[in-house]
N, C-alpha and C. Protein backbone atom coordinates (compact mmCIF):
# COMPACT_ATOMS: atom_id res chain seq x y z
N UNK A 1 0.84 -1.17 0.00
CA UNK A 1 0.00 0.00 0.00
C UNK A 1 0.89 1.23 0.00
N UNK A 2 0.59 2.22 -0.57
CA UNK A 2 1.07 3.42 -0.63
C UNK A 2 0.40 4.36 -0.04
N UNK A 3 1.26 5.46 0.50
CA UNK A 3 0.59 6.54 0.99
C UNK A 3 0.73 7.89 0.31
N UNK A 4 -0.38 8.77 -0.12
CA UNK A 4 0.14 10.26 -0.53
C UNK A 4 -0.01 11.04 0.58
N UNK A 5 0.91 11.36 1.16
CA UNK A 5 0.75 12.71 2.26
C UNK A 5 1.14 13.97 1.71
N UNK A 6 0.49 14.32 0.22
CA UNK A 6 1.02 15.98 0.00
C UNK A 6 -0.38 16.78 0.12
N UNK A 7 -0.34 17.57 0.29
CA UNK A 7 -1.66 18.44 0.83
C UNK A 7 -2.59 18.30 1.89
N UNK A 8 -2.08 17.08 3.19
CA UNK A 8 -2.80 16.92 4.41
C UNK A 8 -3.04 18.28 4.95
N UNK A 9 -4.39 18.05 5.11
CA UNK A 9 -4.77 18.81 5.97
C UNK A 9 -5.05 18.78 7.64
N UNK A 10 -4.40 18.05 7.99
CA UNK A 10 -3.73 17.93 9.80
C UNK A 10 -2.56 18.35 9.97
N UNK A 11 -2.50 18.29 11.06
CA UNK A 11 -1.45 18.32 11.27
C UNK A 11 -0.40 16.94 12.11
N UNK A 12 0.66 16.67 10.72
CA UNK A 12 1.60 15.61 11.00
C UNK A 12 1.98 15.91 11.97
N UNK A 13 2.71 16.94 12.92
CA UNK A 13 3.48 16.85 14.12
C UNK A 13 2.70 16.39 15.01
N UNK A 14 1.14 15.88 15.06
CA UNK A 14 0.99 15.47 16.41
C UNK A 14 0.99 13.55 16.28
N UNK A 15 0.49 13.87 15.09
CA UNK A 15 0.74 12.47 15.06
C UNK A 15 1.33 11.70 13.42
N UNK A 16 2.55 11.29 13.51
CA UNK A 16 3.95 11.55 12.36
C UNK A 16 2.76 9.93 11.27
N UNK A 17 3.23 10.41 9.89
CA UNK A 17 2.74 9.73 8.77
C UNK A 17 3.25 7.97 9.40
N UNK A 18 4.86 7.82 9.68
CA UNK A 18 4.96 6.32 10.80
C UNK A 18 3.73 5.91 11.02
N UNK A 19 3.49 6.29 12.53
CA UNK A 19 2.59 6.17 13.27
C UNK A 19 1.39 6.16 12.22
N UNK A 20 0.93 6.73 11.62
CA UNK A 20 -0.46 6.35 10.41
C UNK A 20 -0.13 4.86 10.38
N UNK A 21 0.70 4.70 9.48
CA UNK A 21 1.18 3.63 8.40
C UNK A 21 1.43 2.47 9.31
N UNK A 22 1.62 2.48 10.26
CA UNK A 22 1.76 1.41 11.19
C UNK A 22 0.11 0.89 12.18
N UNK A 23 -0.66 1.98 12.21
CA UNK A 23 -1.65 1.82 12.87
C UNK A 23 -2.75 0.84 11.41
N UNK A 24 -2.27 1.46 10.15
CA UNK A 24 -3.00 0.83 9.08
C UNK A 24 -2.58 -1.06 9.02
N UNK A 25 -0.90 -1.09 9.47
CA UNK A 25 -0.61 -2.46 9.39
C UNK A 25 -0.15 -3.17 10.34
N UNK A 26 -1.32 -2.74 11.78
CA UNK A 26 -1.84 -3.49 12.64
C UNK A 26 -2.70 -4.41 12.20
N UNK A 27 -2.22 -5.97 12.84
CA UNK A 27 -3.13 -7.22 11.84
C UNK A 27 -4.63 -7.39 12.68
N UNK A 28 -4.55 -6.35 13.72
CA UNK A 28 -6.09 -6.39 14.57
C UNK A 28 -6.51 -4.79 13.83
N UNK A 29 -6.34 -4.29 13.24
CA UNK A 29 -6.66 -2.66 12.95
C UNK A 29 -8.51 -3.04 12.21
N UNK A 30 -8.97 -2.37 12.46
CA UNK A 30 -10.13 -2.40 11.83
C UNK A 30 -10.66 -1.64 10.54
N UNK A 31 -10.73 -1.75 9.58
CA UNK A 31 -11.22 -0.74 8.61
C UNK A 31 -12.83 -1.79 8.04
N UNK A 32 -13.46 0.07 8.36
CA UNK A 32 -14.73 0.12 8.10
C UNK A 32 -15.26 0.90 7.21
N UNK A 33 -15.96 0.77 6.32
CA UNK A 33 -17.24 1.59 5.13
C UNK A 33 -18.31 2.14 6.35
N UNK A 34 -18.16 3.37 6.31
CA UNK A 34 -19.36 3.79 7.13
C UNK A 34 -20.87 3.52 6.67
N UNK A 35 -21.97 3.15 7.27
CA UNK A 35 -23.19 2.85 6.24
C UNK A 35 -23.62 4.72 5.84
N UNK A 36 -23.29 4.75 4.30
CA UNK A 36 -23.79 6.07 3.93
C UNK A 36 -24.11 5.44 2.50
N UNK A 37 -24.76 6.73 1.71
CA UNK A 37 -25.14 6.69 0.46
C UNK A 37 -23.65 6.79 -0.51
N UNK A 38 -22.55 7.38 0.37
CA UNK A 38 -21.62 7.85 -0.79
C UNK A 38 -21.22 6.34 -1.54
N UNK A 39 -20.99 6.37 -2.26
CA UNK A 39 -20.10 5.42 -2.98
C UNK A 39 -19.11 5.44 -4.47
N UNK A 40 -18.83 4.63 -5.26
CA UNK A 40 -17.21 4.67 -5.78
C UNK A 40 -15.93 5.09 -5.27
N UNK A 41 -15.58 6.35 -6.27
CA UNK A 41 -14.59 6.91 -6.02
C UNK A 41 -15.01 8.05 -4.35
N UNK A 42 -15.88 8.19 -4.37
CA UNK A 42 -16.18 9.43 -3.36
C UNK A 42 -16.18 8.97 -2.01
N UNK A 43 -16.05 7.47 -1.63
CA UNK A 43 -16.74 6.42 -0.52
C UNK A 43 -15.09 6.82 0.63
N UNK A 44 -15.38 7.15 2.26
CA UNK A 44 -14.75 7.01 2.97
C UNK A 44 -14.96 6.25 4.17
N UNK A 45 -13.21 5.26 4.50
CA UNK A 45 -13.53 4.44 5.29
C UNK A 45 -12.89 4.92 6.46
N UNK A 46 -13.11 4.33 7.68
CA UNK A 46 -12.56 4.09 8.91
C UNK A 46 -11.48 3.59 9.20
N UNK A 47 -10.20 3.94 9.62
CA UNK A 47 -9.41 2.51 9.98
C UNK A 47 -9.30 3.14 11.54
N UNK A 48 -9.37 2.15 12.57
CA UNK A 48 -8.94 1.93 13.65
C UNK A 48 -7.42 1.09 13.90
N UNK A 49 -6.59 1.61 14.30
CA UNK A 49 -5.76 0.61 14.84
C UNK A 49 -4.51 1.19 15.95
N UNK A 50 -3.54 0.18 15.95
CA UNK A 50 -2.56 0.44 16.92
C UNK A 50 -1.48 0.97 16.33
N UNK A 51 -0.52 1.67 16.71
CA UNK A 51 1.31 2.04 16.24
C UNK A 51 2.13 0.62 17.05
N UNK A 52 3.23 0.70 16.88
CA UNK A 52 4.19 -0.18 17.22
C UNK A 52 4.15 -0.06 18.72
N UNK A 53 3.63 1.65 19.10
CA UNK A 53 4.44 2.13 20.13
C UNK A 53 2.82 1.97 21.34
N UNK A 54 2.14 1.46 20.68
CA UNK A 54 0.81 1.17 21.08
C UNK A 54 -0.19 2.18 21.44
N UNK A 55 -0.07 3.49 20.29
CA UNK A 55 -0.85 4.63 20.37
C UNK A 55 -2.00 3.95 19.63
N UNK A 56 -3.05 4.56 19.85
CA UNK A 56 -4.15 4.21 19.44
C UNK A 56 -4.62 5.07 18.68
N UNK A 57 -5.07 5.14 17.36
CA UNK A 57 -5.21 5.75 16.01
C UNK A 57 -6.48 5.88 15.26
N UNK A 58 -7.15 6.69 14.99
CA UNK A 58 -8.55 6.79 14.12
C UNK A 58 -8.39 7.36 13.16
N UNK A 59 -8.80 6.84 11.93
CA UNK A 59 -8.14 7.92 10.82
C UNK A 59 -9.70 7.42 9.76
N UNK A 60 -9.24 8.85 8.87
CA UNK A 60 -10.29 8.47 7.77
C UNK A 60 -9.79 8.70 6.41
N UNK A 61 -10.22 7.73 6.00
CA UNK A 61 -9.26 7.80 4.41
C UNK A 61 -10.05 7.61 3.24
N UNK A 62 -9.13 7.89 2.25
CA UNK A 62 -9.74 7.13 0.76
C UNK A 62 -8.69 5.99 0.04
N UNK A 63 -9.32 5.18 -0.68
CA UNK A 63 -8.28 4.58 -1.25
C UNK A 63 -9.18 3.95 -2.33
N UNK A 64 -8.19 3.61 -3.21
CA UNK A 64 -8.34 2.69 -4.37
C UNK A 64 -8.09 1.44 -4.50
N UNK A 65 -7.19 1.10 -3.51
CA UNK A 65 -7.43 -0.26 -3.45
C UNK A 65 -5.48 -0.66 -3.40
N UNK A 66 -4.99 0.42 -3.72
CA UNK A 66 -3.61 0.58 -4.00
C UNK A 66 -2.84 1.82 -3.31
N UNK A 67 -3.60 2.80 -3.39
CA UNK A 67 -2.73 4.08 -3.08
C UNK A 67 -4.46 4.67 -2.04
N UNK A 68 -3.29 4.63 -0.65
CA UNK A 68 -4.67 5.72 0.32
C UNK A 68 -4.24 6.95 0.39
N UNK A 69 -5.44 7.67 1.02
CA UNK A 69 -5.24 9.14 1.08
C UNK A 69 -5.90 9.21 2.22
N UNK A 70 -4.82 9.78 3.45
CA UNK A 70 -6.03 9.64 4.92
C UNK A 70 -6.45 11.23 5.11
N UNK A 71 -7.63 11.57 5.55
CA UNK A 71 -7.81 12.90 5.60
C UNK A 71 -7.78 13.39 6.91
N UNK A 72 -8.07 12.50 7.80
CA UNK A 72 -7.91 12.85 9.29
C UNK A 72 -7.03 11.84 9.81
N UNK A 73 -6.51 11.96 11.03
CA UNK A 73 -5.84 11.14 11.92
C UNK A 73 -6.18 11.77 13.23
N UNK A 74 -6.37 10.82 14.08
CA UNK A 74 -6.17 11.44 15.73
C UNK A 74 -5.97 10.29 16.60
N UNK A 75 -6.01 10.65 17.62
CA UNK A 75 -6.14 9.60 18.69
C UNK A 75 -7.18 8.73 18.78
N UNK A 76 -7.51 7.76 19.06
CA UNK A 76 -8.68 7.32 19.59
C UNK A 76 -9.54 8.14 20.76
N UNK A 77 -11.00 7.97 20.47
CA UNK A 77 -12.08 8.35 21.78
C UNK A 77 -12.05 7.37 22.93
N UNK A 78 -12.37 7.36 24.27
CA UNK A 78 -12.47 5.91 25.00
C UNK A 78 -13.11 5.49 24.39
N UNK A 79 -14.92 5.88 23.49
CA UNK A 79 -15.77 4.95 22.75
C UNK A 79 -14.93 4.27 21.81
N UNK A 80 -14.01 4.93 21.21
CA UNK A 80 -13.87 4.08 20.01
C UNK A 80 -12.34 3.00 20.28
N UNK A 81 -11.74 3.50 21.24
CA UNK A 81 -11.03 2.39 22.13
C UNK A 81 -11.56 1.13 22.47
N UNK A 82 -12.70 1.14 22.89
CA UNK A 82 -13.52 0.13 23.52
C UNK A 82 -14.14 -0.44 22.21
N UNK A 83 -14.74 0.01 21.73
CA UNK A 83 -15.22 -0.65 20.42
C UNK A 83 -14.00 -1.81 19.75
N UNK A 84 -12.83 -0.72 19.72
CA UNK A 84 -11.44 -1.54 19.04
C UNK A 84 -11.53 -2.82 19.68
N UNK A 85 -11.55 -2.64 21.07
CA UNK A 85 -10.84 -3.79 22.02
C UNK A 85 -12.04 -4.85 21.84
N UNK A 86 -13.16 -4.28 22.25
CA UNK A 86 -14.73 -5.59 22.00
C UNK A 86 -14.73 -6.03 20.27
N UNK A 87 -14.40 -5.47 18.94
CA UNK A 87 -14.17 -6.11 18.55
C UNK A 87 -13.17 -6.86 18.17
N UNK A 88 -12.01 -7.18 18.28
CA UNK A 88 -10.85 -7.59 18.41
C UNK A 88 -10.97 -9.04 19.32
N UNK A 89 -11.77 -8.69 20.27
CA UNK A 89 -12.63 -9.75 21.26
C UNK A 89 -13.08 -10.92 20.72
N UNK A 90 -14.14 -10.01 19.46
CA UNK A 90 -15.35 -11.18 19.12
C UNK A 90 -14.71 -11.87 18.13
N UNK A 91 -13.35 -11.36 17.02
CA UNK A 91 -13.34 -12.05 16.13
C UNK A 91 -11.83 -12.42 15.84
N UNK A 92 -11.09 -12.46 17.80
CA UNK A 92 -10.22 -13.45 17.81
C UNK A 92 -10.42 -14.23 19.05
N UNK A 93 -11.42 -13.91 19.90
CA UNK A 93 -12.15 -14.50 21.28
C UNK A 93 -12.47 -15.66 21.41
């Protein structure tokens, strides 16, 4: 997978493109299609996951299937911590 990080609109210093790219190839990371109307090229998903360093990561991206484009990154919420961890639960539990 490839990443384009030219024209992010976050800011990398809080949390470095690494840390993305590692939370994406966490083998528990979750990526989700939100249920909306958008779809094709316009469709954005969810990924949840971990860094090496065991930061916890929410990001929202696009991709093609080859090359993503994340538009947000942040930390995890406790909700969406807990979500990570309960599913991670059910579908290695």
């Amino acid at each position: 997978m490839e990443f384009d990080w030219l024209d992010i609109s976050f800011d990398l210093k809080k949390i470095t493109p690494r840390e993305i790219e590692e939370a994406f190839e966490d083998p528990f990371a979750l990526r989700i299609l939100p249920d909306t109307e958008i779809a094709g090229d316009e469709a954005r998903y969810f990924c949840l996951g971990k860094s090496i360093s065991d930061r916890a990561i929410f990001s929202v991206f696009w991709t093609d299937g080859k090359n993503y484009r994340v538009l947000l990154a942040r930390d995890m919420t406790d909700a969406e911590s807990t979500f990570y961890r309960r599913k991670i639960a059910e579908i290695h539990g």
